[in-house]
N, C-alpha and C. Protein backbone atom coordinates (compact mmCIF):
# COMPACT_ATOMS: atom_id res chain seq x y z
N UNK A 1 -15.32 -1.86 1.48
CA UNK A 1 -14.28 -1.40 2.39
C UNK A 1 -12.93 -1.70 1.75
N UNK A 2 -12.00 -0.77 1.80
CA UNK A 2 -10.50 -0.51 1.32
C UNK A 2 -10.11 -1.84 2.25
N UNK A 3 -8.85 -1.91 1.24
CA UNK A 3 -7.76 -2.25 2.28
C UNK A 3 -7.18 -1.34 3.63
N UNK A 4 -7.30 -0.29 3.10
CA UNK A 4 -6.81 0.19 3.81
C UNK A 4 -7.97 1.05 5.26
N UNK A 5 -9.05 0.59 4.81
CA UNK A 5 -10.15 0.63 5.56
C UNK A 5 -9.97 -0.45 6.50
N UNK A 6 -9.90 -1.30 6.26
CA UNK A 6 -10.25 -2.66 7.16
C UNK A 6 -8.63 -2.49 7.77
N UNK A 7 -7.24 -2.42 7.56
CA UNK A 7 -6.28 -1.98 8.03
C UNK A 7 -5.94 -1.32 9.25
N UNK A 8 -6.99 -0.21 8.96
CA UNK A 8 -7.12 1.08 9.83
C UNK A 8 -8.33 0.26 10.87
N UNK A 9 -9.37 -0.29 10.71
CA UNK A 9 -10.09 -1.13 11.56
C UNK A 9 -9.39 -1.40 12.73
N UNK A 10 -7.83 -2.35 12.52
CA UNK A 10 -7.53 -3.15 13.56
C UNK A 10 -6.30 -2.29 14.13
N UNK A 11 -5.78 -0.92 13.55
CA UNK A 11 -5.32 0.31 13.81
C UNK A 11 -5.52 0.57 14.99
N UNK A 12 -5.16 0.68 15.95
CA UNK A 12 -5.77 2.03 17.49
C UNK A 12 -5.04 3.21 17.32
N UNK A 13 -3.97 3.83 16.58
CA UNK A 13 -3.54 4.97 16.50
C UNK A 13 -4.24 5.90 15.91
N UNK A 14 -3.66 7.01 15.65
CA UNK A 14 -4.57 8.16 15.14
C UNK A 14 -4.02 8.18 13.39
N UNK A 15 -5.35 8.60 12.80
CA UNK A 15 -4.74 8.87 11.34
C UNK A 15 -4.04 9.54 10.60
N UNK A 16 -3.05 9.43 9.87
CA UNK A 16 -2.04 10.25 9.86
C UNK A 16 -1.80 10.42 8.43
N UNK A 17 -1.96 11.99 7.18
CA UNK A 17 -1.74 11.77 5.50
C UNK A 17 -0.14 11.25 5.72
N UNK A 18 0.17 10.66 4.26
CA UNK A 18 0.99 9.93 3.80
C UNK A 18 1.69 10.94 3.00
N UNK A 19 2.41 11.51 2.44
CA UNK A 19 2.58 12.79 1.49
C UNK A 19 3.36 11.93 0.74
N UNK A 20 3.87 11.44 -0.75
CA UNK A 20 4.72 10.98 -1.53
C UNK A 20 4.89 11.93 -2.55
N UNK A 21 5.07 12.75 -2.15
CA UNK A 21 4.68 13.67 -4.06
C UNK A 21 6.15 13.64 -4.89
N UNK A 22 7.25 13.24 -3.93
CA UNK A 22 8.57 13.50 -4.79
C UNK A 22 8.62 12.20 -5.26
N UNK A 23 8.07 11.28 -4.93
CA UNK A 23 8.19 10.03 -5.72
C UNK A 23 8.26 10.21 -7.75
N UNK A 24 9.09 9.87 -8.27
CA UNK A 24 8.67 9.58 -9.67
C UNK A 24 9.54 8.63 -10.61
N UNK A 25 8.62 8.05 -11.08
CA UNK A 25 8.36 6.42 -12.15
C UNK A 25 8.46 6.92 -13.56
N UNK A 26 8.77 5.54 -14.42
CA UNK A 26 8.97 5.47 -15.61
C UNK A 26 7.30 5.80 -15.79
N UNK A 27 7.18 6.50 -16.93
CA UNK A 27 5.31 6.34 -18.01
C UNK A 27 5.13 4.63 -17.86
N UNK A 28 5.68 3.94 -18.22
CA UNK A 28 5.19 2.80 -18.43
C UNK A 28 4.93 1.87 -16.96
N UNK A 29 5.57 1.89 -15.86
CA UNK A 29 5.73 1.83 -14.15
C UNK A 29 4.22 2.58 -13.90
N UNK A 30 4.00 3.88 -14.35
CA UNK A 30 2.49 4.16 -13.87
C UNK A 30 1.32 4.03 -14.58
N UNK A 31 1.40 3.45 -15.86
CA UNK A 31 0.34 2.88 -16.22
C UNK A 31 0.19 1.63 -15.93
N UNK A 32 0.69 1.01 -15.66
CA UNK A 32 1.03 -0.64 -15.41
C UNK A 32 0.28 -0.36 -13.57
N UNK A 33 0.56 0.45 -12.49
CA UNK A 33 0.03 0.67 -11.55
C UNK A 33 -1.35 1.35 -11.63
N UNK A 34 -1.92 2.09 -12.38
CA UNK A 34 -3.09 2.41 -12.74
C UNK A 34 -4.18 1.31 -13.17
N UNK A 35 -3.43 0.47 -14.15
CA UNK A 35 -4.12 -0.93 -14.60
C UNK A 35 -4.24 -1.35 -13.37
N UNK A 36 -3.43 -1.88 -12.61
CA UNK A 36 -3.79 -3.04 -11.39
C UNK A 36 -4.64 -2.29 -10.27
N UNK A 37 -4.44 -0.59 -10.15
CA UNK A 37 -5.12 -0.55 -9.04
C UNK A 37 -6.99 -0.13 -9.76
N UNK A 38 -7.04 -0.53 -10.85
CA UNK A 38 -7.99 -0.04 -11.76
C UNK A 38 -8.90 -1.89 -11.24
N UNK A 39 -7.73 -2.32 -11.78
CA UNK A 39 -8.69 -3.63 -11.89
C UNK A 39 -8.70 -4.34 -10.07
N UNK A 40 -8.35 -3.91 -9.47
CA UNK A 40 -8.85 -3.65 -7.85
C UNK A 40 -9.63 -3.13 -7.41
N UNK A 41 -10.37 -2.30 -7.94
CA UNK A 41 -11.47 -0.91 -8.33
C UNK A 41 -10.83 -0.16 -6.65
N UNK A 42 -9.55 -0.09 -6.88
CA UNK A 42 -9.01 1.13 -5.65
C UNK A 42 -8.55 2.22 -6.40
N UNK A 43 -7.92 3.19 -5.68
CA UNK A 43 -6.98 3.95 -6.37
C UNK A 43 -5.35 3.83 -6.61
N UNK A 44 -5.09 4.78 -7.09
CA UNK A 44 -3.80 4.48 -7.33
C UNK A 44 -3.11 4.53 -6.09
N UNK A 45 -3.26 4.80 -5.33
CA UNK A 45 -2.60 5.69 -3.75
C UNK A 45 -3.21 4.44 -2.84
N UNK A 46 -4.19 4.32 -2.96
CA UNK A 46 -4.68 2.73 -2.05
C UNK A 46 -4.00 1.72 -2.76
N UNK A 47 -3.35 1.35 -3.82
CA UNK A 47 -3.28 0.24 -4.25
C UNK A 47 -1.46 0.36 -3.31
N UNK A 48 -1.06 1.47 -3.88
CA UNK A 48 0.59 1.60 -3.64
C UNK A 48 0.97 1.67 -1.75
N UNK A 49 -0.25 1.74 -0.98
CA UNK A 49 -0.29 1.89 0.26
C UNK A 49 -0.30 0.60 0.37
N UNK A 50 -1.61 -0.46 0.21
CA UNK A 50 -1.54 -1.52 0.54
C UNK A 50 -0.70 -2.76 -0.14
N UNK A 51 0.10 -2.31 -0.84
CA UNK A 51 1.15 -2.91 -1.65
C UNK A 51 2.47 -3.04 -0.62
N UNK A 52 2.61 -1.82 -0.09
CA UNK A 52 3.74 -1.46 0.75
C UNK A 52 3.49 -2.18 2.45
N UNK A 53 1.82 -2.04 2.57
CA UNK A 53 1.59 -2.93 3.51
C UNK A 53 1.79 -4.46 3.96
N UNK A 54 2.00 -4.93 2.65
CA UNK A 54 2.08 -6.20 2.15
C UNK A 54 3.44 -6.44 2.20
N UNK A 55 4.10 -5.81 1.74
CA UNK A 55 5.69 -6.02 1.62
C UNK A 55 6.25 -5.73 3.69
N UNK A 56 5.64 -4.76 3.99
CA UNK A 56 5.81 -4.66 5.66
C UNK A 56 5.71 -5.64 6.53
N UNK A 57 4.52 -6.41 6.30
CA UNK A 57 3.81 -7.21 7.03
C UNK A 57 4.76 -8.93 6.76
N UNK A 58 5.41 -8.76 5.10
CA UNK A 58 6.26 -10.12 4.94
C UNK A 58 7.45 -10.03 5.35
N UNK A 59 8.15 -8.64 5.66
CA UNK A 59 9.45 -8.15 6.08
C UNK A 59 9.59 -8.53 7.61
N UNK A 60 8.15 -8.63 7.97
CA UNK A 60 8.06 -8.72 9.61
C UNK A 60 7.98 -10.03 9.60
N UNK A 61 6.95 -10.57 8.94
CA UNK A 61 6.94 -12.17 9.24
C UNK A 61 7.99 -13.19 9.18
N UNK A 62 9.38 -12.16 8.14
CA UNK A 62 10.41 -13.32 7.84
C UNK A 62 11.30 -12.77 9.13
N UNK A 63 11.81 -11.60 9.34
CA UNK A 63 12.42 -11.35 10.88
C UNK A 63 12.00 -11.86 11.99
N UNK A 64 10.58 -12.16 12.33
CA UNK A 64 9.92 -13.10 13.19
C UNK A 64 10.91 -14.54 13.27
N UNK A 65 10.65 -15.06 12.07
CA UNK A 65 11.05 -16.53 12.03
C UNK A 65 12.54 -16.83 11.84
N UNK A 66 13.26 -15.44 11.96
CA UNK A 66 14.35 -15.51 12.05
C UNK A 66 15.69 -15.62 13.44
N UNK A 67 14.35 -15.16 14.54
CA UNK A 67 14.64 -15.07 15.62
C UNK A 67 15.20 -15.97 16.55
């Protein structure tokens, strides 16, 4: 199970595509993301989802404790 499987687990909304296609990186920025989501055995698109999840989830936790 993905990250983004088990994510969507504790999810109750409906599923919704992500579209990034105008996004674009240095050659060396997407092989360097290919390696890590390689050696995660995810994809490139799961790795950069749950990457961003990660950064969400610490953005929230430090506004929390800021309160």
């Amino acid at each position: 199970m993905t990250v983004i499987d088990r994510n969507h687990a504790k999810e109750t909304g409906r599923r919704v595509n992500v579209m990034l296609t105008s996004a674009r990186v240095s050659q060396g920025f997407r092989d360097a993301l290919f390696a890590a989501a390689s050696k995660e055995h995810m994809t490139p698109s799961d790795f950069a989802i749950a990457a961003a999840a990660e950064k969400i989830g610490s953005v929230i936790s430090t506004e929390r404790d800021g309160e």
